[in-house]
Protein backbone atom coordinates (compact mmCIF):
# COMPACT_ATOMS: atom_id res chain seq x y z
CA UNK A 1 0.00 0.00 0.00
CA UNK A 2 1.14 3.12 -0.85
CA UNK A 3 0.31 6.79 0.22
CA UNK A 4 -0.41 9.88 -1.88
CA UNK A 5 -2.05 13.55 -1.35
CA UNK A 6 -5.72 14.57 -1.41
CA UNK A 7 -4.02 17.49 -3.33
CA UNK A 8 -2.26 15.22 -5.67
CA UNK A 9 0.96 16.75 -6.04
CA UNK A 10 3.70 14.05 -4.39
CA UNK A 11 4.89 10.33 -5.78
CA UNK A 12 3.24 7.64 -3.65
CA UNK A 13 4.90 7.10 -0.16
CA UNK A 14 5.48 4.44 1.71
CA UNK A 15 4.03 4.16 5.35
CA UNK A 16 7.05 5.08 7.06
CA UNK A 17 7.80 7.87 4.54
CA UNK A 18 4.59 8.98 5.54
CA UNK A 19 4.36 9.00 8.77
CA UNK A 20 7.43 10.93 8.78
CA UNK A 21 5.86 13.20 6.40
CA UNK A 22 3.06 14.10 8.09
CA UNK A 23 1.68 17.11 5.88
CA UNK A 24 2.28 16.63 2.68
CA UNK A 25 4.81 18.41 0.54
CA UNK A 26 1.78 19.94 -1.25
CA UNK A 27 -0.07 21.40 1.53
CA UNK A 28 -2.68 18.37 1.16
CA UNK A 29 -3.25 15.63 3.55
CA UNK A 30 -2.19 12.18 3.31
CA UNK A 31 -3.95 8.91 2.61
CA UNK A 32 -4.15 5.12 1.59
CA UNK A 33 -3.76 5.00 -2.12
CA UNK A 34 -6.90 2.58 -1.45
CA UNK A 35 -8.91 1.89 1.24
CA UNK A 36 -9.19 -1.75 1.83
CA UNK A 37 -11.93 -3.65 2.96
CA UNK A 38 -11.84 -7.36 4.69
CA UNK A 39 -13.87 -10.78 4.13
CA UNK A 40 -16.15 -12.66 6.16
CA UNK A 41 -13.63 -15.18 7.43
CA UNK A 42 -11.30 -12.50 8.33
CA UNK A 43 -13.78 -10.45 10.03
CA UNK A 44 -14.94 -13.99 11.76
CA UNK A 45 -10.78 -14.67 12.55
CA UNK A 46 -10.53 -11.15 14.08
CA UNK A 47 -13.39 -11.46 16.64
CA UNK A 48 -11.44 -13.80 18.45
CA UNK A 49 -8.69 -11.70 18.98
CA UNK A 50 -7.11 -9.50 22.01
CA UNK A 51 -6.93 -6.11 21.47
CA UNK A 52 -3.05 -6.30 20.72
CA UNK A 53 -3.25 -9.03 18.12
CA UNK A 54 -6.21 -6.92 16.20
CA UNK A 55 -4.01 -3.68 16.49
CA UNK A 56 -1.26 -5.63 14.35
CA UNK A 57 -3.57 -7.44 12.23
CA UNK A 58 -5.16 -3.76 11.55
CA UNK A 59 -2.01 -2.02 11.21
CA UNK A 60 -0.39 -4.59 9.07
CA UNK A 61 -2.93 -3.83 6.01
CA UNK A 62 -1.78 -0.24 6.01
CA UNK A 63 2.16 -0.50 7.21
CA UNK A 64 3.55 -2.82 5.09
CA UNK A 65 7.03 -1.47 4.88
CA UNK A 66 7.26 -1.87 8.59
CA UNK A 67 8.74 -5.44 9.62
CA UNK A 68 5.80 -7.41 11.09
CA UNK A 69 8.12 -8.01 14.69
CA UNK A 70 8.94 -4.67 14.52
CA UNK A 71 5.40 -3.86 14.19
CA UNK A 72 3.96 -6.49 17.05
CA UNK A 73 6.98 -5.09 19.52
CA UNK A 74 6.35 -1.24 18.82
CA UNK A 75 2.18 -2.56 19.44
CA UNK A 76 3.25 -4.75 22.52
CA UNK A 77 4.72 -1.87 24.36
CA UNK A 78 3.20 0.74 23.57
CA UNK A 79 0.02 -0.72 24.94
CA UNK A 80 1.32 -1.87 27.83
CA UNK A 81 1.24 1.68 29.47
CA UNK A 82 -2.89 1.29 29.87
CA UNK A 83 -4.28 0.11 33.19
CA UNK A 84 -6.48 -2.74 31.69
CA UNK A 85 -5.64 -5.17 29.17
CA UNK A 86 -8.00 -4.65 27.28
CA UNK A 87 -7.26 -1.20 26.52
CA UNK A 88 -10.22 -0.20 25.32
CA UNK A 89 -13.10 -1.76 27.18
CA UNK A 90 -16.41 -1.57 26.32
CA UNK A 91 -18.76 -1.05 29.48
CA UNK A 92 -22.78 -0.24 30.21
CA UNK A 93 -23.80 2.92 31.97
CA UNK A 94 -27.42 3.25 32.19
CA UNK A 95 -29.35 2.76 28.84
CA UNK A 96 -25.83 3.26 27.05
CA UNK A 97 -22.82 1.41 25.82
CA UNK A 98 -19.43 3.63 26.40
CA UNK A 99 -16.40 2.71 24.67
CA UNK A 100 -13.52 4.07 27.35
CA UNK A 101 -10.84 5.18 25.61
CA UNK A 102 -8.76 6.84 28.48
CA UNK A 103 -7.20 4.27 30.04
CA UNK A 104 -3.43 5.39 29.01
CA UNK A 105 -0.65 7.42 30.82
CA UNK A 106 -2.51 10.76 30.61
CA UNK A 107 -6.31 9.85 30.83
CA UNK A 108 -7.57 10.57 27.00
CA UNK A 109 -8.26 8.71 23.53
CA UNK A 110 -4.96 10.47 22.21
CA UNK A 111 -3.06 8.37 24.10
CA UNK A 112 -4.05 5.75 22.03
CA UNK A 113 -2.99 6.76 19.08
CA UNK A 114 0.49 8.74 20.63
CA UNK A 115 2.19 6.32 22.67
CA UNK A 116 2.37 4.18 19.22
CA UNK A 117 3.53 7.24 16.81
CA UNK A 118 6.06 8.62 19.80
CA UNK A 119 7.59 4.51 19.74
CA UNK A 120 7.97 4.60 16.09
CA UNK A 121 9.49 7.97 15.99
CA UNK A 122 12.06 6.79 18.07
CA UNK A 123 12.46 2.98 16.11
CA UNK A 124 12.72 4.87 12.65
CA UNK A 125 14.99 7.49 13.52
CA UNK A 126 17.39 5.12 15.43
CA UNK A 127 17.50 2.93 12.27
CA UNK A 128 18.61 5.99 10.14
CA UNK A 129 20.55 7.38 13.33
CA UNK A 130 18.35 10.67 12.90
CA UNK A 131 16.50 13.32 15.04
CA UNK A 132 13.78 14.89 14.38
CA UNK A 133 11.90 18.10 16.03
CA UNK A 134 8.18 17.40 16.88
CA UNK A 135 6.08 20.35 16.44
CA UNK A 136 1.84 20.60 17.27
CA UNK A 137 -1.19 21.81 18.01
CA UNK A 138 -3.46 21.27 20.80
CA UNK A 139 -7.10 21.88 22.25
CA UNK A 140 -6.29 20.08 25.23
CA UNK A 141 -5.54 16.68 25.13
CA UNK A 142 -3.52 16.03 22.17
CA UNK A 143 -0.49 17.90 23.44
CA UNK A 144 -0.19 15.79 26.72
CA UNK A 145 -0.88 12.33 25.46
CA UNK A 146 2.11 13.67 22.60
CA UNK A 147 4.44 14.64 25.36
CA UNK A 148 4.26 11.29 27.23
CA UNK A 149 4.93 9.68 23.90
CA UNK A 150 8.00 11.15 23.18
CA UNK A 151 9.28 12.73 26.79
CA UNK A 152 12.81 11.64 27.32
CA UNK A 153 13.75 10.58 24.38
CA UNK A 154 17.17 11.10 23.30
CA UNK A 155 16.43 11.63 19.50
CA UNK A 156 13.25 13.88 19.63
CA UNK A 157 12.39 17.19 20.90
CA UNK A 158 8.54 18.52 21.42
CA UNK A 159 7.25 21.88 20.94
CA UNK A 160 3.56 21.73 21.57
CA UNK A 161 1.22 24.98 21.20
CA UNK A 162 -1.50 25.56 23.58
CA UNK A 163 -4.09 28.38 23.61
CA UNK A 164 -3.32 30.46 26.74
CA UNK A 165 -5.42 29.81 29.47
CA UNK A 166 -8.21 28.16 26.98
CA UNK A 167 -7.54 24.47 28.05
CA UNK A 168 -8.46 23.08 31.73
CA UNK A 169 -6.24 23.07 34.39
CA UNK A 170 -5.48 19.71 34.57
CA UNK A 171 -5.19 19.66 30.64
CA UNK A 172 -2.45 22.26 31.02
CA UNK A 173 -0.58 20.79 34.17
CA UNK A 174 -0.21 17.34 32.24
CA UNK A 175 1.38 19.38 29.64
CA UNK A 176 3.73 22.10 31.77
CA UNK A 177 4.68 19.95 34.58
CA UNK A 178 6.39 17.35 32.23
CA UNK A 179 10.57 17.54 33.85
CA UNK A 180 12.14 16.39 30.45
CA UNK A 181 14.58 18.71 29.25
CA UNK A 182 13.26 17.50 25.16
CA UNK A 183 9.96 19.14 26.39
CA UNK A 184 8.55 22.63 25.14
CA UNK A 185 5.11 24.40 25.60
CA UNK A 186 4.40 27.38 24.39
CA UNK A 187 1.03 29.32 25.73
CA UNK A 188 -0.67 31.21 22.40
CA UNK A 189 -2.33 34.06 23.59
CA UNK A 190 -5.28 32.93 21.01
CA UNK A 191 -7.56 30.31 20.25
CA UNK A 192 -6.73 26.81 19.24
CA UNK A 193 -7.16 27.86 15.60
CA UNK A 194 -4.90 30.30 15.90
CA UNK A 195 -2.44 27.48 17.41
CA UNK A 196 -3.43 24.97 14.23
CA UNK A 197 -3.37 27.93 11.78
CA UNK A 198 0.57 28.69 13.50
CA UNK A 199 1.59 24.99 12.72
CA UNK A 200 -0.01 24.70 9.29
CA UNK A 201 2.37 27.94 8.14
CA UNK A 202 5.33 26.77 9.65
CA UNK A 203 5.05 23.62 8.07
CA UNK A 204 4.41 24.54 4.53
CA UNK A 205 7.69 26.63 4.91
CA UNK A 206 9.18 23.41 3.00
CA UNK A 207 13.08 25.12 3.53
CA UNK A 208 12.54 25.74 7.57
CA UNK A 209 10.48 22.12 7.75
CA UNK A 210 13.50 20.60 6.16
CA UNK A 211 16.04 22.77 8.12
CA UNK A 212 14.37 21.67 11.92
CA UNK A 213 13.32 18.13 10.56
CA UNK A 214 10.37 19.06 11.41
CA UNK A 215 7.54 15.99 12.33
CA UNK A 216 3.75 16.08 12.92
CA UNK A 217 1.42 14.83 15.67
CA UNK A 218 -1.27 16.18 15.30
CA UNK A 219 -4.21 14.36 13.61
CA UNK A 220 -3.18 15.24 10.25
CA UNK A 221 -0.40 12.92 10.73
CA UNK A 222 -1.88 9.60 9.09
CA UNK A 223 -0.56 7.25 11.98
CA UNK A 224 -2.72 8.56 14.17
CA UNK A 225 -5.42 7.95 12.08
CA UNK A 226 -4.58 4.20 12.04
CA UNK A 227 -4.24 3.58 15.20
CA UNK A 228 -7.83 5.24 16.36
CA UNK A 229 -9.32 3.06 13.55
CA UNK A 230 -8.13 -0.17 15.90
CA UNK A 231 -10.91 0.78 18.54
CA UNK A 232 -13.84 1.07 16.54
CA UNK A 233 -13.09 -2.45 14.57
CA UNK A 234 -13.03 -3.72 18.35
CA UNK A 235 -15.82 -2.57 19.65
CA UNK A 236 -18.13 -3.43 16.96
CA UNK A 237 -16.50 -6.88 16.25
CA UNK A 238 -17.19 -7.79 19.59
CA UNK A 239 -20.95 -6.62 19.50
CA UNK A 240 -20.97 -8.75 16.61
CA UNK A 241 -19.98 -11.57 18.31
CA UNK A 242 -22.78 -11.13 20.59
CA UNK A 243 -25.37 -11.31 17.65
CA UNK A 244 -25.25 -7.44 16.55
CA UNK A 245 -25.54 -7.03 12.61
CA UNK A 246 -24.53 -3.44 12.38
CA UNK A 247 -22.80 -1.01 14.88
CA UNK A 248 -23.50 2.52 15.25
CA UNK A 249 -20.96 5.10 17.00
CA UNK A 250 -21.59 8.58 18.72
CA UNK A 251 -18.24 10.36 18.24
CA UNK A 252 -17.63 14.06 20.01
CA UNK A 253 -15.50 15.83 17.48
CA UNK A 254 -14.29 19.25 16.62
CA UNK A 255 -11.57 18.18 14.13
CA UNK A 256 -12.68 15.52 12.15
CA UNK A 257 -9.74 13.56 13.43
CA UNK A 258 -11.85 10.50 15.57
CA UNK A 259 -14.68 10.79 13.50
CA UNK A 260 -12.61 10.03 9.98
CA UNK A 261 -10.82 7.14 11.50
CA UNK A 262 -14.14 5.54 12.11
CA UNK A 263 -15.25 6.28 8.41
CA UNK A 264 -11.69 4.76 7.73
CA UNK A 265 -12.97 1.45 9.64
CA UNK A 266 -16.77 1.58 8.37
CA UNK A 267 -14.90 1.12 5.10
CA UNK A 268 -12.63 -1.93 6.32
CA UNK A 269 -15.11 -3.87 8.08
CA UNK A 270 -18.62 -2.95 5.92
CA UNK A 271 -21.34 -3.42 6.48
CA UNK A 272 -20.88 -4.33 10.28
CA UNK A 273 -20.46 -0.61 10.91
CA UNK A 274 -23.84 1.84 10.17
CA UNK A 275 -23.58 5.67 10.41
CA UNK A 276 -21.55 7.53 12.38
CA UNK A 277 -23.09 10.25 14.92
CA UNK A 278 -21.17 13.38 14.47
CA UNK A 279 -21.49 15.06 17.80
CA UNK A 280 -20.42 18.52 17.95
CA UNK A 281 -20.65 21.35 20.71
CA UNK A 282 -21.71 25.02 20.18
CA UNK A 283 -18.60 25.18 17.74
CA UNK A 284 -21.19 23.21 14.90
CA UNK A 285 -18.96 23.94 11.69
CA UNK A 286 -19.25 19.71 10.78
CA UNK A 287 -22.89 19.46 12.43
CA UNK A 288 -23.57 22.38 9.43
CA UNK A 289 -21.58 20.54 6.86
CA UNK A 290 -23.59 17.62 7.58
CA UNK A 291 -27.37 19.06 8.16
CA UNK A 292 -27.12 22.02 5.98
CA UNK A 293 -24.26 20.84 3.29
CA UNK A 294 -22.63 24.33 4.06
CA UNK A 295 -19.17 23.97 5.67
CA UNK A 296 -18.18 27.65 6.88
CA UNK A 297 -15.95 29.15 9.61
CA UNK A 298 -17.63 30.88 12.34
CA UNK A 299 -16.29 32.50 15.75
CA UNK A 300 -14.67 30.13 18.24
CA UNK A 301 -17.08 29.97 21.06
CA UNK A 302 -15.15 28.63 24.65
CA UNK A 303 -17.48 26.17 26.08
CA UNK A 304 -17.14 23.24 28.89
CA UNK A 305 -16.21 20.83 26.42
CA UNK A 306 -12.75 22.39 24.81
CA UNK A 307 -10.95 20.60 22.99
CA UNK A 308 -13.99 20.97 20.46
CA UNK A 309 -13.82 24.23 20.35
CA UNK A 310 -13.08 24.40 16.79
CA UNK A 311 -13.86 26.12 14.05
CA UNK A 312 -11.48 25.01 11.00
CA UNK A 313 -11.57 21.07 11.35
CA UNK A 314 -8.02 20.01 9.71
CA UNK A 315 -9.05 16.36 8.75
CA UNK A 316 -12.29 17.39 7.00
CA UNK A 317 -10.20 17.62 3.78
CA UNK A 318 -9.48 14.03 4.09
CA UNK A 319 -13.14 13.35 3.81
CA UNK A 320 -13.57 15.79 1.30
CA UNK A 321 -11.41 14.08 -0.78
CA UNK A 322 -13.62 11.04 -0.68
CA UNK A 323 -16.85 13.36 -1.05
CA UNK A 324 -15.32 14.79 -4.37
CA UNK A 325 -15.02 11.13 -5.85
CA UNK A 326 -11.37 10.97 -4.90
CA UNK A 327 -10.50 13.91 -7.57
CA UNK A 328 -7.55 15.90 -5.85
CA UNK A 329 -8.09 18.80 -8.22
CA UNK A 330 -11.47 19.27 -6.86
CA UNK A 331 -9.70 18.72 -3.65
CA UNK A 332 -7.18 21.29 -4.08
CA UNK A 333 -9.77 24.19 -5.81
CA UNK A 334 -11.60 24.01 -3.02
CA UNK A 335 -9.27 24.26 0.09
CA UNK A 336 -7.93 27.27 -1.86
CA UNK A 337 -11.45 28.43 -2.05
CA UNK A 338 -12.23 28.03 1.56
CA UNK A 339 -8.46 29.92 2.87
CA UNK A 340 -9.51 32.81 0.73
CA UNK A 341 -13.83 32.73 1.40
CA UNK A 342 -13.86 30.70 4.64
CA UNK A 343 -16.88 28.78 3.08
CA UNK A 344 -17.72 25.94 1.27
CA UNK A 345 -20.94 24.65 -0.15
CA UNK A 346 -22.20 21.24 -1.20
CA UNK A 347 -24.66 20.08 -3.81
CA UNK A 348 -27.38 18.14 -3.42
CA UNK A 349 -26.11 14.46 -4.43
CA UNK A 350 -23.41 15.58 -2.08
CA UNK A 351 -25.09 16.11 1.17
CA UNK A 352 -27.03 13.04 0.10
CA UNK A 353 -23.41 11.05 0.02
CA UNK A 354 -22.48 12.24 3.73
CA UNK A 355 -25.70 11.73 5.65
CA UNK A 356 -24.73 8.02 4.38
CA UNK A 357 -22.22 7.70 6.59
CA UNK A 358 -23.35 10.59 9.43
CA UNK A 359 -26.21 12.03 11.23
CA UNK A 360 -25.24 14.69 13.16
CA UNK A 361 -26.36 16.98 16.21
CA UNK A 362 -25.01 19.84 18.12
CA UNK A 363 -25.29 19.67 22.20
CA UNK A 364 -24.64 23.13 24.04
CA UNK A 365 -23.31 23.42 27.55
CA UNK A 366 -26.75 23.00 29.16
CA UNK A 367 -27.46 19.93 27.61
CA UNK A 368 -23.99 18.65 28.21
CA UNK A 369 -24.38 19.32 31.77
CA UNK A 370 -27.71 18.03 32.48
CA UNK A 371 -26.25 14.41 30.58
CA UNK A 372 -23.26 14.20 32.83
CA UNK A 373 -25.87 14.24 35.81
CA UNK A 374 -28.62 12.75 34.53
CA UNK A 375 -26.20 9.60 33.81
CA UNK A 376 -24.91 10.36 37.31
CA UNK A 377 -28.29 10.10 38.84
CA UNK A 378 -29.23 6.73 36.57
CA UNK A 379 -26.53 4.56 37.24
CA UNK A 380 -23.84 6.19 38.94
CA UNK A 381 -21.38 6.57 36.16
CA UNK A 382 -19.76 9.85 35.64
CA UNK A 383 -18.18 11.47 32.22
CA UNK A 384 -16.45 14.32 31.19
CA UNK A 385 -17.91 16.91 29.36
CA UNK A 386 -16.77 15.72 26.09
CA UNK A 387 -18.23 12.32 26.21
CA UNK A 388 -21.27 13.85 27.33
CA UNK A 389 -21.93 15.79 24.04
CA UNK A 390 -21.67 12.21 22.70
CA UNK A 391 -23.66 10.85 24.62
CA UNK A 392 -26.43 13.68 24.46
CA UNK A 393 -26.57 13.64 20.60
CA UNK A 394 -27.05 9.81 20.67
CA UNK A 395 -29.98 10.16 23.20
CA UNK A 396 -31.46 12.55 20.70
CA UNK A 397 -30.53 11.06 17.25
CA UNK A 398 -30.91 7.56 18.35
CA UNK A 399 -34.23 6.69 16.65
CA UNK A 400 -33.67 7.85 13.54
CA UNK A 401 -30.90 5.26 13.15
CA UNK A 402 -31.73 1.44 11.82
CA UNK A 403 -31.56 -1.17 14.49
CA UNK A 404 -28.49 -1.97 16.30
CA UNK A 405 -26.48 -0.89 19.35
CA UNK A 406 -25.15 2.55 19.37
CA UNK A 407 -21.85 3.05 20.87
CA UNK A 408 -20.65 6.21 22.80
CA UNK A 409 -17.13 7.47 22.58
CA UNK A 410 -15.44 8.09 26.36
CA UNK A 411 -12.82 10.71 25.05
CA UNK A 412 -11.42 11.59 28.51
CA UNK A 413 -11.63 10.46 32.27
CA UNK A 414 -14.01 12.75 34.04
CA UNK A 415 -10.68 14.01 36.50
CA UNK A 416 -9.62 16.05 33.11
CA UNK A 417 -12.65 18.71 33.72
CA UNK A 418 -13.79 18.55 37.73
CA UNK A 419 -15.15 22.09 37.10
CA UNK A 420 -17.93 20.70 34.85
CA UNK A 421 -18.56 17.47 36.69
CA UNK A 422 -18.55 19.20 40.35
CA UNK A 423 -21.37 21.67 38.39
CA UNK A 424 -23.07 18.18 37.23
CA UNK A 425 -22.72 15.78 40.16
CA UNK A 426 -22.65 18.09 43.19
CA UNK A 427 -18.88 16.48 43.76
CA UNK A 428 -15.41 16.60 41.73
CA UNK A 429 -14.37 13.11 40.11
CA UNK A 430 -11.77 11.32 42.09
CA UNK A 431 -8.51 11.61 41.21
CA UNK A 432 -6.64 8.56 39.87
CA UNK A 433 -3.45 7.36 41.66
CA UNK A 434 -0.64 8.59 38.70
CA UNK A 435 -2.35 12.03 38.64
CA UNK A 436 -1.95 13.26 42.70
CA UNK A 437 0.01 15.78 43.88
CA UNK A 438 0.41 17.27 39.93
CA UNK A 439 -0.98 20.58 40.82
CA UNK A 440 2.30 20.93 43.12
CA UNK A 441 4.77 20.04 40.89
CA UNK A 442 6.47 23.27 38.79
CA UNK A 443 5.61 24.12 35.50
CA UNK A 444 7.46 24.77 32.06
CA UNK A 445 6.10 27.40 29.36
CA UNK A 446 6.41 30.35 26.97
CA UNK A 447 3.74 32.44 26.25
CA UNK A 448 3.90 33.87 22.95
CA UNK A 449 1.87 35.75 20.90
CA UNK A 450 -0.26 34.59 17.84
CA UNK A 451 2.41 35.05 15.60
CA UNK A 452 4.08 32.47 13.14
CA UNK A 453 7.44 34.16 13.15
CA UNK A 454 7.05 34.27 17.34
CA UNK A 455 6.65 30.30 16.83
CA UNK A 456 9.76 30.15 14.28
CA UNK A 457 12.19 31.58 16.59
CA UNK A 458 11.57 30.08 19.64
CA UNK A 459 11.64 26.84 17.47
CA UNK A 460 14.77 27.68 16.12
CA UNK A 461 16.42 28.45 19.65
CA UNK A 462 15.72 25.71 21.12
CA UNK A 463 15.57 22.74 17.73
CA UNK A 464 17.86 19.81 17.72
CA UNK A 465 20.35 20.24 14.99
């Protein structure tokens, strides 16, 4: 398998070329040349397998310039830093099935998809006795679970941009408190799109990208992708195996990221997977896309939930590319459209094509805090604010789905936000074991302004080399 541009403009990749890659040397975003789809008697082989064996079995199909033991050891230990074995369990809470996915070193679905890119970072680069500079984006939790990939590491420094005082506090302790001398936050004063917007530019600056070997790890970078397209095969091969015929999936999203890698595994495992709820918060730019078939920027709103507060989803292109009938022309007219209008619009036969594969709803903060205690109240389970706009959009989009279970996305553990769930429950969540006594420890950061040259220097002062 090989890996090309939704713009067009690059020679297919390998996976490792990719990965390393991570925005394309067109601007575009990266993909499978194809995307494959299994049998029956795979599909009926995979059921029976752990959650490790199915990652490699998964990941095999789309690495396959990576040596399989190099592949099951870089799988092996990079899920042995979750707290159950089966990584991602699938529990009841109530009238609803919740897929947790925060069971990793810092307590969020990222995790599961970082602790695998930071390992082969570090496998790749030793083979070609490299280094690289790791520069991102984050709303929240993508910038911790990135650190605790890649923290320590003798090969790889981190620069990770945060909007100033726009995450939670634990969110930003996780981040600031990290000792490693290959560690760097930098504090935006801005909102995350101004952070994503930062990291775009500096990476399309081919000559400084090449000068800083600069990598991605942010969604955009296609290994992530992969490994978040593990959990939903999981989840709905295991409902399968207790007599489901199809698999729904409430996803909370603001960039497109989750969401796409479970259009990624509707496509490998059809037709066990149905539509996709698109859950978004008041920050509805996809929820618009999908009701309305009008995809345009708005004004960040700060809300409960914030690592969806979005407004320019940097995966949606990936879609688009399959919405356009995998033309990269179209692909390309229309991102250049969209940077100079902020707005896109979709025909007919279009919106027709996505509500195939979505349904979506947007939640605001009242909703999202009368779910986190009306779940409370029912059976005693708490979420984070996050999972509860998942939650709340399946409660209210559930009927108009055909029959099988729906399946809610657990993003974070409910000890990322105690703000909202104190407001919710009447109490904060408890803290797990590995996260006491953070709020003591020092922190590390630069505050910068929203500036792309800002970003460049500091990069360049502190940049292996």
């Amino acid at each position: 398998m090989k890996y090309i541009s939704t713009r067009g403009q690059i020679e297919p990749i390998e996976f490792s070329q990719a990965v390393m890659m991570g925005l394309a040397t067109d601007g575009g975003l990266l993909l499978p040349d194809s995307l494959p789809s299994v049998d029956e008697d795979v599909l009926a082989a995979w059921q029976e397998l752990e959650y490790q064996d199915l990652a490699f079995e998964v990941m095999s199909i789309f690495a396959g310039d990576v040596p399989r033991e190099v592949l099951k050891d870089l799988i092996t230990r990079s899920y042995a830093a979750f707290d159950t074995p089966e990584v991602t369990p699938l529990v009841s809470a109530g009238d609803y099935l919740i897929l947790e996915l925060f069971h990793g070193p810092t307590l969020a679905f990222k995790d599961v998809a970082l602790q695998f890119l930071g390992n082969f970072f570090s496998w790749l680069l030793e083979q070609k006795n490299e280094y690289m500079n790791i520069l991102g984006a984050t709303s929240g939790d993508t910038g911790s679970a990135a650190i605790y990939g890649v923290k320590g590491k003798r090969n790889i420094n981190i620069f990770i941009l945060h909007p100033h005082g726009r995450v939670s506090r634990v969110q930003a302790l996780q981040m600031t408190t990290v000792p490693d001398k290959n560690v760097f936050n930098i504090a935006v004063k801005g909102t995350f799109d101004d952070c994503q917007a930062i990291v775009k530019a500096i990476f399309n600056d081919l000559d400084f990208k090449a000068e800083y070997r600069l990598g991605a790890i942010n969604s955009i970078n296609w290994a992530r992708v992969l490994a978040q397209v593990v959990y939903y095969v999981f989840a709905a091969l295991k409902l399968k195996g207790q007599g489901a015929d199809r698999v729904h999936f409430s996803v909370p999203t603001g960039n497109f990221g989750d969401i796409f890698a479970g259009f990624v595994a509707k496509r490998l495992i059809d037709p066990v997977i149905g539509r996709l709820i698109l859950a978004t918060n008041e920050n509805n730019i996809l929820t618009r896309f999908v009701m309305e078939g009008i995809y345009e920027r708005g004004r960040v709103v700060s809300t409960i939930s914030p690592s969806m507060d979005i407004q320019i989803a940097s995966n949606f292109e990936r879609y688009l590319y399959y919405l356009y009938g995998e033309d990269p022309s179209r692909v390309a007219e229309a991102m250049k459209e969209f940077e100079k209008s902020g707005s896109l619009r979709f025909s007919p036969e279009e919106k027709e094509i996505a509500r195939k594969d979505f349904i979506s709803t947007s939640i605001d903060q009242e909703e999202t805090v009368a779910t986190i205690a009306g779940l409370y109240q029912e059976s005693g389970y708490v979420i984070d604010p996050h999972t509860a706009v998942g939650v709340a959009a399946c409660r209210k989009l559930k009927e108009q789905l055909e029959d099988g279970p729906v399946v809610c996305l657990a993003t974070a553990h409910p000890c990322k936000f105690p703000e909202a769930v104190a407001e919710a429950t009447g109490k904060e969540p408890k803290l797990p074991e590995k996260m006491k006594g953070i709020q003591d420890m020092p922190q590390r950061l630069k505050v910068l302004p929203a500036s792309t040259a800002e970003v460049k220097r500091f990069v360049e002062e502190n940049a292996l080399k």
